[in-house]
Protein backbone atom coordinates (compact mmCIF):
# COMPACT_ATOMS: atom_id res chain seq x y z
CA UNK A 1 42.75 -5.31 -33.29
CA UNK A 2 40.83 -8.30 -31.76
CA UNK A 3 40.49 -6.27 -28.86
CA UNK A 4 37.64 -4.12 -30.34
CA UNK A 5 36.29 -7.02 -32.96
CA UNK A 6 34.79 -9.91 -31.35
CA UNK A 7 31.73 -10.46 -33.48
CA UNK A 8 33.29 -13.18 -35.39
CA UNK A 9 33.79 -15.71 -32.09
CA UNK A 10 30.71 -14.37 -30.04
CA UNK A 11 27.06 -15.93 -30.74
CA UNK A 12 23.59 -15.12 -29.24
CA UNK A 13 22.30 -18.24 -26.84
CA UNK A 14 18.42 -17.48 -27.34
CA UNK A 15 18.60 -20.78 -29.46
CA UNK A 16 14.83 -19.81 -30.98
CA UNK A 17 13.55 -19.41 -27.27
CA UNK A 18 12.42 -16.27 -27.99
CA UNK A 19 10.00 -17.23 -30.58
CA UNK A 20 6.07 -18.32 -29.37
CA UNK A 21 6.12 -22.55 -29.48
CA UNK A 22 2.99 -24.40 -30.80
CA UNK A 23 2.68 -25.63 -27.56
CA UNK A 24 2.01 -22.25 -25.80
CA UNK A 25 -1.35 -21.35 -27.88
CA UNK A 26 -2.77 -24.90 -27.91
CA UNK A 27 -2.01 -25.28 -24.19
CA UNK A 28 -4.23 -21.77 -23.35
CA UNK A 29 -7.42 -22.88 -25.39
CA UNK A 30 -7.10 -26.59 -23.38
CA UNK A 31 -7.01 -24.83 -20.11
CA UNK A 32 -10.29 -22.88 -21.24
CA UNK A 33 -11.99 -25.84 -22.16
CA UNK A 34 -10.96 -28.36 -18.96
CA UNK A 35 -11.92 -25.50 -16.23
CA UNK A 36 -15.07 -25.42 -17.75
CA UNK A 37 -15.52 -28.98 -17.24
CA UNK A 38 -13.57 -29.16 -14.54
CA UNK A 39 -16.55 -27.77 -12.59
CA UNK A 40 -19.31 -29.27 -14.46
CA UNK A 41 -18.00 -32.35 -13.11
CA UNK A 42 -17.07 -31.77 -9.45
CA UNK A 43 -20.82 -30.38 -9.39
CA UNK A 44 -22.01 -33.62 -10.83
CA UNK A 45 -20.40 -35.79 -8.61
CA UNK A 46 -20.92 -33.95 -5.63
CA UNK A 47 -24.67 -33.92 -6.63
CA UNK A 48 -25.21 -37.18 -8.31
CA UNK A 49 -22.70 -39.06 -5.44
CA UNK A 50 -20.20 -40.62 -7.70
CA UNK A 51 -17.18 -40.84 -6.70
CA UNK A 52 -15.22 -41.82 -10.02
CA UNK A 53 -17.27 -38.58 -11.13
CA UNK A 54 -16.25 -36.26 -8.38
CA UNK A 55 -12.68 -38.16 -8.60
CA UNK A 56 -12.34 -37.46 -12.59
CA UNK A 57 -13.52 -33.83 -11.99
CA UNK A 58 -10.92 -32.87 -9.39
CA UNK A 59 -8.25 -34.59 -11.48
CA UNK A 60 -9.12 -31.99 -13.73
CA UNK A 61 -9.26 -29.45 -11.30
CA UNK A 62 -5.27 -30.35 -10.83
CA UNK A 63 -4.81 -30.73 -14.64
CA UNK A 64 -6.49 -26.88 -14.38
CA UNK A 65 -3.12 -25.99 -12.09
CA UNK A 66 -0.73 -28.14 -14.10
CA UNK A 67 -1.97 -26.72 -17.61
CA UNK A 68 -1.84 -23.24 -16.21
CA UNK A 69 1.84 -24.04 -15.01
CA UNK A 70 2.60 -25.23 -18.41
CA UNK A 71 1.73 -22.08 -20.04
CA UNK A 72 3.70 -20.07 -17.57
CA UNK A 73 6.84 -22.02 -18.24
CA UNK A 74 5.95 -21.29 -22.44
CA UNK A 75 5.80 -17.32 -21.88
CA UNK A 76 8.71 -17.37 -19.27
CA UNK A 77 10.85 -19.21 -21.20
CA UNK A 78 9.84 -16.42 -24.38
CA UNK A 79 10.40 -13.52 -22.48
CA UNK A 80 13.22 -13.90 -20.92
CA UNK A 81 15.31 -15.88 -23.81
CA UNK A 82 17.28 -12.67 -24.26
CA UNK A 83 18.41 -12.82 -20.42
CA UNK A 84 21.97 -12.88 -20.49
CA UNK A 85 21.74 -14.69 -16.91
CA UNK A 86 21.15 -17.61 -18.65
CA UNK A 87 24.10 -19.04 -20.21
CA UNK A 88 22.54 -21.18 -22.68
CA UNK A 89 19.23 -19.63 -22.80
CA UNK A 90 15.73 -20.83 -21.38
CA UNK A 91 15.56 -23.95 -22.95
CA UNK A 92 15.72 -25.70 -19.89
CA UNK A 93 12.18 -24.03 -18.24
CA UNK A 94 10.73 -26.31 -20.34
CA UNK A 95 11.90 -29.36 -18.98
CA UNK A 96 11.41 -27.71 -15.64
CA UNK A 97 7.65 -27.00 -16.64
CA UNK A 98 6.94 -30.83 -17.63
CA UNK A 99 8.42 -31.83 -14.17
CA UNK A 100 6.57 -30.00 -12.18
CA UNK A 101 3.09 -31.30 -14.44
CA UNK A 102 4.67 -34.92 -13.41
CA UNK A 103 5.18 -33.97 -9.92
CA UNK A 104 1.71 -32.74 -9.61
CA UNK A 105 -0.07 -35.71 -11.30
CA UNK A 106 2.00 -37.99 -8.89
CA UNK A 107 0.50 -35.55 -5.63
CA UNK A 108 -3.17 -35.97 -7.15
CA UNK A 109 -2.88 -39.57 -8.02
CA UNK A 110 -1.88 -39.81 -4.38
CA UNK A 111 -5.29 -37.88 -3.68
CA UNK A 112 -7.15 -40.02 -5.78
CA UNK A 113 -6.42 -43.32 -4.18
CA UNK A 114 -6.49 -42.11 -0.92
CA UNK A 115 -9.95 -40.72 -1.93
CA UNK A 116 -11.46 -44.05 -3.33
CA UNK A 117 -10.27 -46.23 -0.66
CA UNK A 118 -12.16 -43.91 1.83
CA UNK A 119 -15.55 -44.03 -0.14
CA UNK A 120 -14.87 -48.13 -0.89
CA UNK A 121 -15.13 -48.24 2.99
CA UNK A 122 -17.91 -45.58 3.47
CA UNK A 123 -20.07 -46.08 -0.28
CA UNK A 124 -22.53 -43.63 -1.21
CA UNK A 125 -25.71 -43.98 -3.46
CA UNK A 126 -25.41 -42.73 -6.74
CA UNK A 127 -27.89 -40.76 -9.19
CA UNK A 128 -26.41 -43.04 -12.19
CA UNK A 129 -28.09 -41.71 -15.37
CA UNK A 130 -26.64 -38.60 -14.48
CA UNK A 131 -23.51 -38.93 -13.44
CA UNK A 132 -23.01 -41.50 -16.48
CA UNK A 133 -24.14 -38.58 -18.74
CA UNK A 134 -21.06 -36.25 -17.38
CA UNK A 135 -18.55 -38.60 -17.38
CA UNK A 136 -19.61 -39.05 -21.21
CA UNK A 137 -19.46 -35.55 -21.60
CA UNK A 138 -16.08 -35.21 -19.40
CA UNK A 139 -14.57 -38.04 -22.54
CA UNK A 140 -15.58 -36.18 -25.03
CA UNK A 141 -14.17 -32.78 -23.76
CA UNK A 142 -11.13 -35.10 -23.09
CA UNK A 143 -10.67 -35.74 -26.55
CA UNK A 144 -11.18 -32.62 -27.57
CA UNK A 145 -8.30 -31.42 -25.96
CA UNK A 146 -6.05 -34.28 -26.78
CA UNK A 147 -6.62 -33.29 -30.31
CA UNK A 148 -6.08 -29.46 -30.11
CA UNK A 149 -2.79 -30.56 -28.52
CA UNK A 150 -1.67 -32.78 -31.55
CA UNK A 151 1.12 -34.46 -29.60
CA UNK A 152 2.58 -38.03 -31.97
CA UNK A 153 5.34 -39.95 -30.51
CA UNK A 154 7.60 -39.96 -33.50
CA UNK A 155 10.48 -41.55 -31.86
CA UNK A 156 14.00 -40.90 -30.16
CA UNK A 157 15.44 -40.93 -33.23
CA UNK A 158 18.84 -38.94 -32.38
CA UNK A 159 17.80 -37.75 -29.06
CA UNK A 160 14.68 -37.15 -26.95
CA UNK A 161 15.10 -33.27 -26.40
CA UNK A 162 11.35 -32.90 -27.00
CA UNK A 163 9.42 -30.51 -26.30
CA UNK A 164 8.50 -31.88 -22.61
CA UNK A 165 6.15 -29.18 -21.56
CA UNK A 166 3.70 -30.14 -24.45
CA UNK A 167 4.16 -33.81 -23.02
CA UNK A 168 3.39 -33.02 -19.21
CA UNK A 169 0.13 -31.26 -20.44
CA UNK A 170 -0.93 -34.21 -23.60
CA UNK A 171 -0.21 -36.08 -20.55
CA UNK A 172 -2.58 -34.71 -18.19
CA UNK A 173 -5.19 -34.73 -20.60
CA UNK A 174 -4.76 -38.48 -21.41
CA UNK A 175 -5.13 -39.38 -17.01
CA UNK A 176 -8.18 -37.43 -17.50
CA UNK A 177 -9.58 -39.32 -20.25
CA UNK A 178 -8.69 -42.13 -18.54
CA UNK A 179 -10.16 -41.03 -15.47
CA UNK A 180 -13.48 -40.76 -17.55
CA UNK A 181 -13.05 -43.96 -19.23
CA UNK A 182 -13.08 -45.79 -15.52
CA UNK A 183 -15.89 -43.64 -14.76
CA UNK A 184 -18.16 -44.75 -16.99
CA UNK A 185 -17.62 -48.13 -16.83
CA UNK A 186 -17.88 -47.99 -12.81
CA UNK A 187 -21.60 -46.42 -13.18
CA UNK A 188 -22.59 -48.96 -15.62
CA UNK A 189 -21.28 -51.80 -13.82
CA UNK A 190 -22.98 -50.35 -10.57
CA UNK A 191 -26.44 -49.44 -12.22
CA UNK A 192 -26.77 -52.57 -14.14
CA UNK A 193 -25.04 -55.43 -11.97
CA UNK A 194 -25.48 -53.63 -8.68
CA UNK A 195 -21.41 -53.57 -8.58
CA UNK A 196 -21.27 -50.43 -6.85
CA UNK A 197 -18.14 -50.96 -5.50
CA UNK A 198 -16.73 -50.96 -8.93
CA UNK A 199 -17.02 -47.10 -8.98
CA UNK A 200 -14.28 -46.07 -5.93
CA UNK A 201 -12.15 -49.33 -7.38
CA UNK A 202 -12.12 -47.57 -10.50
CA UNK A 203 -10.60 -44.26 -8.74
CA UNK A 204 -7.84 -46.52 -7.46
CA UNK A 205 -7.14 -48.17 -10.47
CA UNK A 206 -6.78 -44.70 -12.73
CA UNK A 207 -4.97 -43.16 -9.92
CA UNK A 208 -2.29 -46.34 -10.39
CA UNK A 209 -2.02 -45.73 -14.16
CA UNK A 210 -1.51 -42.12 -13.85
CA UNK A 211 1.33 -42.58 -11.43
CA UNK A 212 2.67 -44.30 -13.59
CA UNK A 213 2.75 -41.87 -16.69
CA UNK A 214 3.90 -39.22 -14.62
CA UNK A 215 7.21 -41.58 -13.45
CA UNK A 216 7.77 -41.64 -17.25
CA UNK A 217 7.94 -37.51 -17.36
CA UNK A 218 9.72 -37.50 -14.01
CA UNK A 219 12.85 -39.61 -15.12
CA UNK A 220 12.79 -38.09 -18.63
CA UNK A 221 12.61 -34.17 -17.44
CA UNK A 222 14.78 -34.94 -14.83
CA UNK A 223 17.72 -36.00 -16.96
CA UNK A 224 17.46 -32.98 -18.45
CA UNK A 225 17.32 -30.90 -15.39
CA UNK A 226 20.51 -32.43 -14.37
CA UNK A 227 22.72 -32.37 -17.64
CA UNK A 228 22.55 -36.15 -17.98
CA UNK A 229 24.42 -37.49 -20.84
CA UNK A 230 22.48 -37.14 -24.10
CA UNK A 231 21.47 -40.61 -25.43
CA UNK A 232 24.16 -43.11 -26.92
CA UNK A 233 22.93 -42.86 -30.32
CA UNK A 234 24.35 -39.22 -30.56
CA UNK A 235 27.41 -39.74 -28.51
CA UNK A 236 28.39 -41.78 -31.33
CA UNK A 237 27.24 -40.26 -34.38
CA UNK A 238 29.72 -37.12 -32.54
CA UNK A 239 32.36 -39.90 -32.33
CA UNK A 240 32.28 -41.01 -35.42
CA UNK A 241 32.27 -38.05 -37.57
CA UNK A 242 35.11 -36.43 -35.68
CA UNK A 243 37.44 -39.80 -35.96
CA UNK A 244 36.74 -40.23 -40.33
CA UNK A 245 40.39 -39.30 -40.49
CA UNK A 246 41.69 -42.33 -38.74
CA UNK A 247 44.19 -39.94 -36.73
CA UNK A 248 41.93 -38.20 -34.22
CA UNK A 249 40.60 -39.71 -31.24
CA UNK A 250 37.81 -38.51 -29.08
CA UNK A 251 39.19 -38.40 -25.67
CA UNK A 252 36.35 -36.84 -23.74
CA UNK A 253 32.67 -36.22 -24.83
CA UNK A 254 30.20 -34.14 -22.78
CA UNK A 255 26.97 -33.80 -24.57
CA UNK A 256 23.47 -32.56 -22.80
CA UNK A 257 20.56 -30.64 -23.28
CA UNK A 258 19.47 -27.43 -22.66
CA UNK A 259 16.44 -27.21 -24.52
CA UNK A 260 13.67 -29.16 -26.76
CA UNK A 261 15.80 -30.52 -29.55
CA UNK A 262 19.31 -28.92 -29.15
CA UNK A 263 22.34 -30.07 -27.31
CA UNK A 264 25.10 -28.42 -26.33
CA UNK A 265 28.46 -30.31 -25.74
CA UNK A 266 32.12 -30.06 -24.39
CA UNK A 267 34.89 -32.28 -26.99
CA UNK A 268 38.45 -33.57 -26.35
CA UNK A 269 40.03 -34.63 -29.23
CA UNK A 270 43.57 -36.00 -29.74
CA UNK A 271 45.72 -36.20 -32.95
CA UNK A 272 49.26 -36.64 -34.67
CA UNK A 273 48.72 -34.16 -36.86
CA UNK A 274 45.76 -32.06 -35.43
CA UNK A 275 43.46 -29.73 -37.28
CA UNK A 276 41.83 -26.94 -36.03
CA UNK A 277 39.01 -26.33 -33.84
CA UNK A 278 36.75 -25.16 -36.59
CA UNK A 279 38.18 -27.76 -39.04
CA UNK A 280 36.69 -30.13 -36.29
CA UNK A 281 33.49 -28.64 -35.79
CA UNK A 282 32.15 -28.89 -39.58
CA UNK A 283 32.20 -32.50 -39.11
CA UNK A 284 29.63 -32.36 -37.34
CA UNK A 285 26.36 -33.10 -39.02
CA UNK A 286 23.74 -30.01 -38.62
CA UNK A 287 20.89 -32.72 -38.05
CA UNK A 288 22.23 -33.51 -34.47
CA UNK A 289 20.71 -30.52 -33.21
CA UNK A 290 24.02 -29.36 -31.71
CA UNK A 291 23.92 -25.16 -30.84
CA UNK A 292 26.90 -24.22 -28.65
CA UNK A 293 30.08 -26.53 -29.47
CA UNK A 294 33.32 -26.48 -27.67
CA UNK A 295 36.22 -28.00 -28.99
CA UNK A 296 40.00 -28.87 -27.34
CA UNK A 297 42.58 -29.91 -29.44
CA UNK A 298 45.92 -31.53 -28.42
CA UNK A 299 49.07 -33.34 -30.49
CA UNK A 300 49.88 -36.49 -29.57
CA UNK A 301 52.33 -36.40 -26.05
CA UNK A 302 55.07 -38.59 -28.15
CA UNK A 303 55.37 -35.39 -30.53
């Protein structure tokens, strides 16, 4: 009886989110690496009176936060794949994960500007050969940690289901090598042309930039967060390769994300002489990253 054998229509939704990302390791060994220059720097610029310095090292100090965020979202998302309070799995703590990184490099950015403006008004001196040496140092660590983190844009492609956790903290590491970038061109500018307000311009300038990136993550997380249509691209590639038989028709196509490179989605279809579900769902090509497919079949009214 059906009644006691199910097996054959039931299917686990941990989608792989039980298995340890890429992204989880790398992120840990970053977050070693920027606290430790995280307070090299905000000692340097406290000491030295820089205030791109000071400025690059408490961006770090929030990077610190928002890395640390990042890997909690990695090992939630792992542990608790098997939940069956998630109906499609954790998928989506990742997306949640790189929107709160966004939301925090928007807050500091905010911090930063307001920050700069204050020491444009009220300037400081500043200790340069010093504080140029640790913003040096700050680029290199910067780099460093860009690298370990290996992120490549590759592309939409089909879709952008990403893996936007690994992009909030590649992210975060970039405003901070950015934030050292405008650092050590402020102190040179101020040692050697006596531009001194170049230094707290600089803070205003990176904290611009950085907004900016995280608006990016904000409107790309957030679509996911809020089962936004998945991009056109797929939509029709569904289309198409359910219509080849020039009798079906498509009549209504939900299809969103709910996790780094898999979609989920909710089809209509309408026939003369319809097939079955199944019959409809090989079709589908196994490079769309589709995991959970529903489809409804109907016969034309008129029959």
């Amino acid at each position: 009886m059906h009644d006691n054998n199910l097996q054959d229509w039931q299917h686990e939704h941990t989608f792989n989110q039980d298995k340890r990302r890429p992204g989880e390791s790398k992120t840990l060994i970053v977050i070693a690496i920027t606290a430790v220059m995280m307070v090299v720097e905000i000692s340097a610029g406290v000491l030295y009176g820089s205030m791109a310095l000071l400025a690059d090292g408490l961006h770090m100090a929030s990077h610190t936060v928002a890395l640390a965020i990042t890997a909690f979202a990695y090992i939630y998302a792992r542990r608790h794949a098997l939940n069956p309070g998630f109906s499609f799995g954790t998928g989506k703590v990742n997306a949640l994960g790189g929107f709160t990184g966004a939301v925090l490099l928007v807050i500091f950015s905010l911090m930063m500007a307001v920050e700069s403006v204050e020491r444009l008004l009220n300037p400081v001196a500043i200790v340069f050969n010093q504080a140029i040496a640790v913003a040096v140092l700050g680029l290199l660590v910067n780099a460093l940690c860009a690298y370990v983190l290996g992120v490549h844009s590759h592309g939409d492609h089909h879709h952008n289901g990403h893996d936007h956790n690994l992009t909030s903290a590649y992210l975060h590491v970039l405003a901070d090598a950015l934030t050292s970038v405008l650092a050590i061109v402020a102190l040179i500018a101020a040692k050697y042309y006596g531009y001194v307000w170049m230094d707290p311009l600089m803070g205003v300038v990176g904290a611009i930039l950085i907004a900016r990136w995280s608006y990016g993550l904000l409107r790309t997380t957030s679509a996911v967060l809020l089962d936004k249509q998945a991009p056109k691209l797929l939509r029709e590639e569904i289309r198409t390769a359910l219509e080849s038989d020039e009798d079906t028709r498509v009549s209504d196509l939900h299809v969103w994300s709910i996790g780094p490179e898999i979609y989920s989605a909710l089809i209509t279809v309408v026939a003369d002489k319809p097939v079955t579900p199944d019959e409809y769902k090989s079709r589908l090509p196994q490079t769309l990253g589709l995991v959970h497919v529903t489809v409804e079949v109907h016969r034309c009214r008129h029959h």
